[in-house]
N, C-alpha and C. Protein backbone atom coordinates (compact mmCIF):
# COMPACT_ATOMS: atom_id res chain seq x y z
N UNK A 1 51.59 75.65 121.91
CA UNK A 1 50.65 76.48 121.18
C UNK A 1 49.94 75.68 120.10
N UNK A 2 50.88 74.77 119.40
CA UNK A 2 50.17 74.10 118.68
C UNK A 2 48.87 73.17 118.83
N UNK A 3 49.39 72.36 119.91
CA UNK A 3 48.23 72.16 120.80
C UNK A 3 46.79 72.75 120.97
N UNK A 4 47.10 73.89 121.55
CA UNK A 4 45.81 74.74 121.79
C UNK A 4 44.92 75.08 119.94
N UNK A 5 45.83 75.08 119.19
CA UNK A 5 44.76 75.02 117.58
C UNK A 5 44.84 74.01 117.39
N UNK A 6 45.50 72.84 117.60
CA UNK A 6 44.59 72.03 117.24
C UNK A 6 43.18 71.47 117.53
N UNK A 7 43.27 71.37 118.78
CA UNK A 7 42.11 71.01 119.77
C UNK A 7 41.15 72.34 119.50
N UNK A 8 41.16 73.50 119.53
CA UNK A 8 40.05 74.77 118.69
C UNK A 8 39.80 73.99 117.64
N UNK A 9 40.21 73.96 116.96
CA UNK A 9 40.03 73.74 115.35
C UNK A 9 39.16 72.16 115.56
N UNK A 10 39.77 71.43 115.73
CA UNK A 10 39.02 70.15 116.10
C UNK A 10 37.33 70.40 117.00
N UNK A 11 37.29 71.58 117.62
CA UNK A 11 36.09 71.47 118.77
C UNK A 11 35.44 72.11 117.61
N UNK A 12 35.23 72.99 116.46
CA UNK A 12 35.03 73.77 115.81
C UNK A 12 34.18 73.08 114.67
N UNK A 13 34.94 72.38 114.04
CA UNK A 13 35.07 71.51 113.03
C UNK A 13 33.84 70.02 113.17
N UNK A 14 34.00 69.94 114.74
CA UNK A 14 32.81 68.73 115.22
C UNK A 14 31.59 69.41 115.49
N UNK A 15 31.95 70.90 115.89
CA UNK A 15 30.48 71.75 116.00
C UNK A 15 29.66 72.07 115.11
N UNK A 16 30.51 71.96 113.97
CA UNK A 16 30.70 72.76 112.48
C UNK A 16 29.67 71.21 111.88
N UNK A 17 30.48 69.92 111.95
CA UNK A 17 29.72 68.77 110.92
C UNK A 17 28.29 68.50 112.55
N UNK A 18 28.19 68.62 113.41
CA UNK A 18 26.99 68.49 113.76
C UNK A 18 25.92 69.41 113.72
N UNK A 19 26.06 70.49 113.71
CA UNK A 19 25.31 71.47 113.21
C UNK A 19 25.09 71.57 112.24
N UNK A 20 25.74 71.20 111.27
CA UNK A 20 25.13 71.43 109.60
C UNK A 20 23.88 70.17 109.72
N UNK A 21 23.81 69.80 110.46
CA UNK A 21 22.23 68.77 110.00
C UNK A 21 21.10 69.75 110.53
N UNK A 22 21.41 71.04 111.11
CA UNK A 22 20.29 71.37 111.13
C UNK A 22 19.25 72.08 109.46
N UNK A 23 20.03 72.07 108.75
CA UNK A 23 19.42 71.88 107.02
C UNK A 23 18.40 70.94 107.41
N UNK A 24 18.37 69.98 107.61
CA UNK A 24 17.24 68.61 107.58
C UNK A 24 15.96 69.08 107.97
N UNK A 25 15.99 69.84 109.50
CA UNK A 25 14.56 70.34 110.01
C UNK A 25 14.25 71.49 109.28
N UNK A 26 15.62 72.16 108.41
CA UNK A 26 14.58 73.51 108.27
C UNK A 26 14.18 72.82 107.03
N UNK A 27 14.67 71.89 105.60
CA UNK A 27 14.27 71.84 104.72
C UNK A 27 12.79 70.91 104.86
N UNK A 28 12.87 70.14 105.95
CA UNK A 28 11.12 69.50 106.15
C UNK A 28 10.12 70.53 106.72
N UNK A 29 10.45 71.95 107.77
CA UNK A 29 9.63 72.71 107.38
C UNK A 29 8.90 73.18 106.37
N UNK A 30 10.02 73.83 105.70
CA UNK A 30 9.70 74.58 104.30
C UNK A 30 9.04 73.49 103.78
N UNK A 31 9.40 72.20 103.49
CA UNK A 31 8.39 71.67 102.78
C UNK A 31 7.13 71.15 103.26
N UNK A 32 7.38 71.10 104.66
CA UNK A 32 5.59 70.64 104.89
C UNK A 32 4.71 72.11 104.86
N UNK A 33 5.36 73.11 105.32
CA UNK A 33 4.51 74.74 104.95
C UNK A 33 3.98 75.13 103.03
N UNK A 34 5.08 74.36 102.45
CA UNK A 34 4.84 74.25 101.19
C UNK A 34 3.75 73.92 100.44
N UNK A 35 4.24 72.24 101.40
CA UNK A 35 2.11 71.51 100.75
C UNK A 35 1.55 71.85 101.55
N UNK A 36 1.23 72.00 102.94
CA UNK A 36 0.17 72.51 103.26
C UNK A 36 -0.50 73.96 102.59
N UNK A 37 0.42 75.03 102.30
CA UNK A 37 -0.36 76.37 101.83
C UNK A 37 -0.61 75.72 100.24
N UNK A 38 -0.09 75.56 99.27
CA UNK A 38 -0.20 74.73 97.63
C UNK A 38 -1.10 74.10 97.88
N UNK A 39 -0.87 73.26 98.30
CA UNK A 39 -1.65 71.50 97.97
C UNK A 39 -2.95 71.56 98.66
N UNK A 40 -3.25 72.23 100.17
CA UNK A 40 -4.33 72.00 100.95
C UNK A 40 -4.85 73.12 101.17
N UNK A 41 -4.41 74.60 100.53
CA UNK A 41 -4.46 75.93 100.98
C UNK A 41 -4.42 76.15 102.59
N UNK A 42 -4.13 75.35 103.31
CA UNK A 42 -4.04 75.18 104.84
C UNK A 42 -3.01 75.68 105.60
N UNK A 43 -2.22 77.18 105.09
CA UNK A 43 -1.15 77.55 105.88
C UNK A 43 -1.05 77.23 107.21
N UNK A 44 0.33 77.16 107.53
CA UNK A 44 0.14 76.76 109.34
C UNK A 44 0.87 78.22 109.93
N UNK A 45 0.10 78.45 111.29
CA UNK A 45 0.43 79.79 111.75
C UNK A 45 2.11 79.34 112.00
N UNK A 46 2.65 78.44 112.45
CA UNK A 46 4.30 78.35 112.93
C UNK A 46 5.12 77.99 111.89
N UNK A 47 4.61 78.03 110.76
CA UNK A 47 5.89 77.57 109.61
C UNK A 47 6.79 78.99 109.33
N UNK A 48 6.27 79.86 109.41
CA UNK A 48 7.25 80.80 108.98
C UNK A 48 8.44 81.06 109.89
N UNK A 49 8.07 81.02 110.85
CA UNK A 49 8.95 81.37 112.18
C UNK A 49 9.56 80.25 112.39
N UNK A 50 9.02 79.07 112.64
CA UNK A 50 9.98 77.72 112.72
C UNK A 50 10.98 78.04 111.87
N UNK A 51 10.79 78.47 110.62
CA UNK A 51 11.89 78.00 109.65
C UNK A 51 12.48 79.26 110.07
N UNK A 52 11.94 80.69 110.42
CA UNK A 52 13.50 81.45 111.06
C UNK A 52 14.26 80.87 111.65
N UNK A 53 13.65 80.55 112.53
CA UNK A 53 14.42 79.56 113.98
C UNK A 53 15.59 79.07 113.52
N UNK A 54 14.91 78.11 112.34
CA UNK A 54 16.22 76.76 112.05
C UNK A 54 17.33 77.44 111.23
N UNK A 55 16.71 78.39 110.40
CA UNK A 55 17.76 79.15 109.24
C UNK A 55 18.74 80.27 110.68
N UNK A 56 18.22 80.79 111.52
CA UNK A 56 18.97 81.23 112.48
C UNK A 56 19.96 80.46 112.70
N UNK A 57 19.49 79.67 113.59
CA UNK A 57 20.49 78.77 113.92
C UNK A 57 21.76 77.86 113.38
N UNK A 58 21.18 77.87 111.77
CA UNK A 58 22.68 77.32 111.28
C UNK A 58 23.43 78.13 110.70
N UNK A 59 22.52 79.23 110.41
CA UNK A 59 23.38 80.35 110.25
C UNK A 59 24.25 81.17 111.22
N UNK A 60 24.01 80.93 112.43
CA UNK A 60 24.75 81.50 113.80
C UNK A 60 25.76 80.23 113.87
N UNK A 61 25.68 78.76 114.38
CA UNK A 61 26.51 78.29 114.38
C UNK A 61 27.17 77.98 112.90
N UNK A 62 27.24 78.42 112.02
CA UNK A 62 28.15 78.09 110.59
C UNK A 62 29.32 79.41 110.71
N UNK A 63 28.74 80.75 111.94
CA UNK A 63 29.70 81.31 111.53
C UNK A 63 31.18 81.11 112.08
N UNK A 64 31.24 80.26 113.44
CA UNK A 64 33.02 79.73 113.98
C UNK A 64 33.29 79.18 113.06
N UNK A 65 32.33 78.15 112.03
CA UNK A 65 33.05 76.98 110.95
C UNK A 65 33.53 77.79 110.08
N UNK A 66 32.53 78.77 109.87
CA UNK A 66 33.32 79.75 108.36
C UNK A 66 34.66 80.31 108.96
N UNK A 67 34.73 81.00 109.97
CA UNK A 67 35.39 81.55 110.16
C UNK A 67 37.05 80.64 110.92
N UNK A 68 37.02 79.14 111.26
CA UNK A 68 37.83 78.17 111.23
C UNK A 68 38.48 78.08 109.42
N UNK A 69 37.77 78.06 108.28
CA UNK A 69 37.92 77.81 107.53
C UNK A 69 38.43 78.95 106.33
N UNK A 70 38.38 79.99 107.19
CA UNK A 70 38.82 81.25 106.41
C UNK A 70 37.63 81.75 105.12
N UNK A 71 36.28 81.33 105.62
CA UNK A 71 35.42 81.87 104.26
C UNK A 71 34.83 82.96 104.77
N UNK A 72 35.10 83.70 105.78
CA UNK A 72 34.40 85.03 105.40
C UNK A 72 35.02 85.86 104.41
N UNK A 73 34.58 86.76 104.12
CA UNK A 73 34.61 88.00 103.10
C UNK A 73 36.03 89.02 103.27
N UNK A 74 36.76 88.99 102.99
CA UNK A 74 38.10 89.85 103.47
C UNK A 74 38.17 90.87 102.19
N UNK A 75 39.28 91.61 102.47
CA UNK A 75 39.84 92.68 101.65
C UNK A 75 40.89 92.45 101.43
N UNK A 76 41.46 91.68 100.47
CA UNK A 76 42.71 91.38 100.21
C UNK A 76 43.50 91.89 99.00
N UNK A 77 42.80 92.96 98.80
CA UNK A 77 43.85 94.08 97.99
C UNK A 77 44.71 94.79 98.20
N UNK A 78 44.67 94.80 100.12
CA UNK A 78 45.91 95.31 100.68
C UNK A 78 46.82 93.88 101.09
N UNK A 79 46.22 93.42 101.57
CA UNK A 79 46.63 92.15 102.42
C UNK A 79 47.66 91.28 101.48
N UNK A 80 47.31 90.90 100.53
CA UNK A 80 48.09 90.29 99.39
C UNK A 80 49.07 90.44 98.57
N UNK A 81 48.97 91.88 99.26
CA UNK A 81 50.73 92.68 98.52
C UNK A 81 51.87 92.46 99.76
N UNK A 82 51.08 91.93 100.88
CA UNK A 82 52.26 91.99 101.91
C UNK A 82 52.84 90.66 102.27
N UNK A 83 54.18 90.95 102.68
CA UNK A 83 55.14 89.88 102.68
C UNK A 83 53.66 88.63 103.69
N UNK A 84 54.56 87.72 104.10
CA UNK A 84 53.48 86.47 105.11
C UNK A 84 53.94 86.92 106.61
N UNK A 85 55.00 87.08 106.72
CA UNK A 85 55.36 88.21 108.07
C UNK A 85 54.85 89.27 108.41
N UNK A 86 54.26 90.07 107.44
CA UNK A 86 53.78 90.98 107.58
C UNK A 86 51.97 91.02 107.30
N UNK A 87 51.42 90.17 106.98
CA UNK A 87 49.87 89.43 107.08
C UNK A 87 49.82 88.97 108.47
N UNK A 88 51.04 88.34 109.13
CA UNK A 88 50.48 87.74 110.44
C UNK A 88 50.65 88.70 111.60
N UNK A 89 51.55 89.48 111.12
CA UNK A 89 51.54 90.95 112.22
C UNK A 89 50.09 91.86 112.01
N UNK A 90 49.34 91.89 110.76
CA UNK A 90 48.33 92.49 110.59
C UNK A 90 47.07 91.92 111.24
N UNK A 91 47.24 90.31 111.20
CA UNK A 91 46.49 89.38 111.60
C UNK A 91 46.47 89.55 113.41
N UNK A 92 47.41 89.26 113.93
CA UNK A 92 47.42 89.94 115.27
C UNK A 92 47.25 91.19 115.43
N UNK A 93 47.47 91.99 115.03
CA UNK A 93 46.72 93.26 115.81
C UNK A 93 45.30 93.45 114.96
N UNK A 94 44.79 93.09 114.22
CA UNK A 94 43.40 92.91 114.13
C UNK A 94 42.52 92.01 114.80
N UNK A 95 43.00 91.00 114.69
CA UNK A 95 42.42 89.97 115.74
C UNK A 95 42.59 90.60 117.15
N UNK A 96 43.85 90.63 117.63
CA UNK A 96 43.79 91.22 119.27
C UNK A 96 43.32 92.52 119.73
N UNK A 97 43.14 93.31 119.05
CA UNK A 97 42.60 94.41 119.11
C UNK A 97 41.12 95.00 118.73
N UNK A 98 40.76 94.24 117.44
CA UNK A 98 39.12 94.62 116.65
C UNK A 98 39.11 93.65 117.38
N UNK A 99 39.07 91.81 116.68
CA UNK A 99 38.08 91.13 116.61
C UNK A 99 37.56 90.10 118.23
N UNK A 100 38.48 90.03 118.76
CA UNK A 100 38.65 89.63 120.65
C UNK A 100 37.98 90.20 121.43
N UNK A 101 38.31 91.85 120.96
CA UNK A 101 37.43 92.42 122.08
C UNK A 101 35.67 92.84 121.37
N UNK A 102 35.62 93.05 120.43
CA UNK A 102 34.23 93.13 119.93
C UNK A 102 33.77 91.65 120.45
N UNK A 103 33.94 90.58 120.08
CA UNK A 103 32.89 89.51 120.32
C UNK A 103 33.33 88.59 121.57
N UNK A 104 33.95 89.34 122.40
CA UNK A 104 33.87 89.23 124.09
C UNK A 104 32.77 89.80 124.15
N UNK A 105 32.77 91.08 124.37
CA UNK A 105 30.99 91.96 124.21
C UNK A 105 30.52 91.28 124.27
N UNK A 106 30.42 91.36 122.47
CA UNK A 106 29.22 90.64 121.94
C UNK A 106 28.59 88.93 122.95
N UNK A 107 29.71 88.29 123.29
CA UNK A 107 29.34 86.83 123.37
C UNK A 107 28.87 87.58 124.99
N UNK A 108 29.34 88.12 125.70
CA UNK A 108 29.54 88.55 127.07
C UNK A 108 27.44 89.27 126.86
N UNK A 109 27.18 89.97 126.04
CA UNK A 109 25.89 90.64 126.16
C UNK A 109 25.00 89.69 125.33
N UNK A 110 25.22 88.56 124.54
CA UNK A 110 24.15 87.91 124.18
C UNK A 110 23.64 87.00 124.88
N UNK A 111 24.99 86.51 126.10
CA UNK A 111 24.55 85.92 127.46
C UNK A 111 23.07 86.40 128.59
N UNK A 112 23.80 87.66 128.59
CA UNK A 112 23.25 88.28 129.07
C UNK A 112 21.76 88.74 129.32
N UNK A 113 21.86 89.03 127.59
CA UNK A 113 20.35 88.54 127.04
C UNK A 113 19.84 87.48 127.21
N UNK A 114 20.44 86.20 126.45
CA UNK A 114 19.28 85.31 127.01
C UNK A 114 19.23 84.96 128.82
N UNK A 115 20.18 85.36 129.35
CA UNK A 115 19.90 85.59 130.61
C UNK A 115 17.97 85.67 131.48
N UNK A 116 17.96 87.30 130.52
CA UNK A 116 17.06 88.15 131.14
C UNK A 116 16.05 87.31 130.50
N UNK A 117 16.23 86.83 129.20
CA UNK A 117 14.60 86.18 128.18
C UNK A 117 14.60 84.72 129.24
N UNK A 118 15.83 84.14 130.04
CA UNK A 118 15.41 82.68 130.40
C UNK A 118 14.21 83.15 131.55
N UNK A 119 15.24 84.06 132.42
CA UNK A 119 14.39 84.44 133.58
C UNK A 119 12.55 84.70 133.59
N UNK A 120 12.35 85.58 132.51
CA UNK A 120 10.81 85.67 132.09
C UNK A 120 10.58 84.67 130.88
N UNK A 121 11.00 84.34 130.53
CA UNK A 121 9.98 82.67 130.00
C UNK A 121 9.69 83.02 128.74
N UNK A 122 11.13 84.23 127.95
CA UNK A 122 10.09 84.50 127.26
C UNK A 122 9.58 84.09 126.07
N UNK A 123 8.48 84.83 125.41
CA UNK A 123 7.79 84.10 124.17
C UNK A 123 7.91 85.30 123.38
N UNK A 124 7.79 84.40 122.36
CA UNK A 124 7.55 85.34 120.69
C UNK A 124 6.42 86.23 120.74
N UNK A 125 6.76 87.26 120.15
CA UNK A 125 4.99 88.05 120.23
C UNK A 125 4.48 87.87 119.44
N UNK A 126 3.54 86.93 118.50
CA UNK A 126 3.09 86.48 117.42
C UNK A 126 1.73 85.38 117.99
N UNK A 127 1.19 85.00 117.18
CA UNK A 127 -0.02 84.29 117.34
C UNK A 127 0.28 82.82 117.62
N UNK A 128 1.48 82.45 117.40
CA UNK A 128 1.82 81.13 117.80
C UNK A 128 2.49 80.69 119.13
N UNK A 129 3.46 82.37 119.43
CA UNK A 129 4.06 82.64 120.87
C UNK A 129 5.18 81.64 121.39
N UNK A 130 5.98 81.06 120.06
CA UNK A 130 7.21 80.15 120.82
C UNK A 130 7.68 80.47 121.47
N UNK A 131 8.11 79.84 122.67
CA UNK A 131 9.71 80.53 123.42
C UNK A 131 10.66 80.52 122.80
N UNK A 132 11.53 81.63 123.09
CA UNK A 132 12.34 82.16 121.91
C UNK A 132 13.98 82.13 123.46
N UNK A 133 13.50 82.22 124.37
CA UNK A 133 14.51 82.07 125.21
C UNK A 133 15.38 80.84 125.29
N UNK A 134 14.99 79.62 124.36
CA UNK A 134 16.12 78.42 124.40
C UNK A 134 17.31 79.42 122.58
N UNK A 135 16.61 79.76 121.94
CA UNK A 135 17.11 80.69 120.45
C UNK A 135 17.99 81.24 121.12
N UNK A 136 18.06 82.70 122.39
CA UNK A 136 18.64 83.03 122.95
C UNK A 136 20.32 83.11 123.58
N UNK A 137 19.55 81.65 124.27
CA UNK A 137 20.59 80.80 124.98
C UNK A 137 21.72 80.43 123.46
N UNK A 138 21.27 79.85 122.68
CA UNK A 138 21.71 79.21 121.91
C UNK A 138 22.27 80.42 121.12
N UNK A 139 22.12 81.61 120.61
CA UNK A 139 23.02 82.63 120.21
C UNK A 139 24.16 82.91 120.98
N UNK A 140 24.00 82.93 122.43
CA UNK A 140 25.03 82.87 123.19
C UNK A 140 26.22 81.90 122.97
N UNK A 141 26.25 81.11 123.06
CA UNK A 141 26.65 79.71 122.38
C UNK A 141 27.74 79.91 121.42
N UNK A 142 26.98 80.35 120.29
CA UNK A 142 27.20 80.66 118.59
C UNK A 142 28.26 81.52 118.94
N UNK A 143 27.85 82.81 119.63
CA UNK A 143 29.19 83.90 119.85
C UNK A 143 30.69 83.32 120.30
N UNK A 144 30.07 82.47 121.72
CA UNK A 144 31.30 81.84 122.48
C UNK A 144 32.26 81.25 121.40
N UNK A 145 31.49 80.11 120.51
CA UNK A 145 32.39 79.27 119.69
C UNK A 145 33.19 80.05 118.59
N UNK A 146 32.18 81.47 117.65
CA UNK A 146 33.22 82.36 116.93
C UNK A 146 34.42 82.92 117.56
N UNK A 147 34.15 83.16 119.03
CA UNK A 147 35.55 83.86 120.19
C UNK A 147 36.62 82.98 120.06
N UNK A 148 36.09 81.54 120.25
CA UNK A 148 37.04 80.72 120.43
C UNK A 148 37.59 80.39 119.14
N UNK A 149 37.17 80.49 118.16
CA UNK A 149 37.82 80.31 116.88
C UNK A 149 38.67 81.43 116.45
N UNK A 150 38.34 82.73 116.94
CA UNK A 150 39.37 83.78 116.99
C UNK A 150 39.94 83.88 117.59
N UNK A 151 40.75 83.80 119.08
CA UNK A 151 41.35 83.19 119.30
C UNK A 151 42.68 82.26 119.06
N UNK A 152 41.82 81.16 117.81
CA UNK A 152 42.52 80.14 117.81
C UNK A 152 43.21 80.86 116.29
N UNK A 153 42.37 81.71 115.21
CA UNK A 153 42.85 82.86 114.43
C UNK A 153 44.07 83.40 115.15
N UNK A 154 44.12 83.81 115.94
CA UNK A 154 44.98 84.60 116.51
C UNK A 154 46.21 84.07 116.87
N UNK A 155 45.79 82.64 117.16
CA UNK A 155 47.54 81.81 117.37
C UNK A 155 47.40 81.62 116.32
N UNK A 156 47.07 81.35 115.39
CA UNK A 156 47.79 80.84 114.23
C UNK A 156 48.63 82.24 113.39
N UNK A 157 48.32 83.23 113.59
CA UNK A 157 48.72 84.07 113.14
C UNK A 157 49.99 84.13 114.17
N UNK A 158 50.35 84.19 115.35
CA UNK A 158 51.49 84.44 116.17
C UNK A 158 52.32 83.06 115.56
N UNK A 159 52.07 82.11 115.48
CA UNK A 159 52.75 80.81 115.16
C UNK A 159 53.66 81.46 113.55
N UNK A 160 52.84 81.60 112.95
CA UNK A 160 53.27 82.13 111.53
C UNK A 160 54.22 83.22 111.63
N UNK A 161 54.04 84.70 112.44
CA UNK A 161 54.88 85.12 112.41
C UNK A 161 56.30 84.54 113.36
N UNK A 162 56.35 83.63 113.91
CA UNK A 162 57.63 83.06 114.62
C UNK A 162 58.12 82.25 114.13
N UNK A 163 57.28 81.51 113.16
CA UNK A 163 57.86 80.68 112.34
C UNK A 163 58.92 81.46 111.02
N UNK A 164 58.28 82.96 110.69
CA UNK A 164 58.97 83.36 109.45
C UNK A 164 60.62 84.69 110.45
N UNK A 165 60.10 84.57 111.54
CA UNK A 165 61.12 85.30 112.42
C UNK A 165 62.37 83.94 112.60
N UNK A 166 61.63 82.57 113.08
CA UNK A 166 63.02 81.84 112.92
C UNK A 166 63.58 81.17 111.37
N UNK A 167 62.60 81.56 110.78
CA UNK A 167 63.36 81.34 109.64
C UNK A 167 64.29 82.65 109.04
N UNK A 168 64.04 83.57 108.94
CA UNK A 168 64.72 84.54 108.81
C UNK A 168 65.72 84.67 109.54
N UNK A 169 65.65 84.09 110.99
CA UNK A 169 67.53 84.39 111.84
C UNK A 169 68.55 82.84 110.93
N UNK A 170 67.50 82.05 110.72
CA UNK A 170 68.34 80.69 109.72
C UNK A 170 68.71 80.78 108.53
N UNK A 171 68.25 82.12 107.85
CA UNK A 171 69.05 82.58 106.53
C UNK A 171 69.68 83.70 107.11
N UNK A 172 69.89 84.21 107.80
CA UNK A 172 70.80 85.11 108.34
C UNK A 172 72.16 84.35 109.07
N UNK A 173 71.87 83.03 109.93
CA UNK A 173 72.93 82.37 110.31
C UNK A 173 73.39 81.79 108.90
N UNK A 174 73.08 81.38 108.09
CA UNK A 174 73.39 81.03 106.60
C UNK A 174 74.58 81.66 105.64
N UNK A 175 74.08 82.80 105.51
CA UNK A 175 74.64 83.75 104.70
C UNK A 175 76.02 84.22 105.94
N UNK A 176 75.66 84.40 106.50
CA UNK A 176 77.22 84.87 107.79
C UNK A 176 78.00 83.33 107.68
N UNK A 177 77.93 81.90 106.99
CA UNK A 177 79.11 81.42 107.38
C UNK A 177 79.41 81.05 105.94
């Protein structure tokens, strides 16, 4: 089992530091849309949307890294009163139950989608008309890698509780001799 998180965590983590360069293209957008509308009054019809694009995109793939790294947003006003045996039992049946099967769906229907957008070719409805069907594809992607990082959430949470189950029969063999 250990195995299997490490190698998640590792595929995650390399997805995680190559994708964060996509900052680079969106911050040379924004700034060439910058001087061009300031400096030359010369807005360009694709700067706004390019830079969705790029802010999409690292924002879709940042969420397996966040979520490898434990920075999403939790509620830990319940969570924090409970023993660590009892966080990783909460941790598995939230994970195996909410979060597995929601973004199976999810990763299962954003396929899907860009499926239907590869098939018709499609384009943005806007005056510039990018194809938006490689965006698509690439949300698909984004979902797969959050699955697989939950998942890999999910063993780590079973590892934890077996780890505090054999430690608990080793203070129980303890105390009996």
């Amino acid at each position: 089992m250990q195995f299997i998180i490490n190698m998640i965590d590792k595929l995650i983590d390399k997805q995680g530091e190559l994708t964060s360069f996509l900052i680079y293209p969106l911050v040379l957008i924004v700034l060439f849309e910058v001087l061009m509308r300031y400096l030359f009054n010369a807005p360009t019809i694709w700067g706004f949307e390019a830079t969705a694009f790029a802010y999409g995109l690292h924002y879709m793939f940042g969420l397996s890294y966040t979520e490898r790294h434990g920075g999403h947003v939790k509620v830990d006003i319940l969570t924090a009163r409970l023993t660590e045996k009892n966080q990783a039992i909460l941790g598995i049946l939230t994970y195996a139950f909410i979060f597995l099967p929601v973004f199976s769906f999810m990763t299962v229907g954003a396929f899907q989608f860009a499926h239907t957008s590869i098939l018709m070719r499609e384009l943005n409805s806007t005056s510039w008309a990018p194809p938006i069907y490689p965006f698509k594809a690439l949300m698909g992607l984004c979902f797969l890698f959050l699955l697989i990082q939950g998942f890999g959430t999910l063993l780590k949470h079973v590892r934890t509780l077996m780890n505090s189950n054999s430690e608990q029969e080793e203070k129980e063999v303890s105390n009996e001799s």
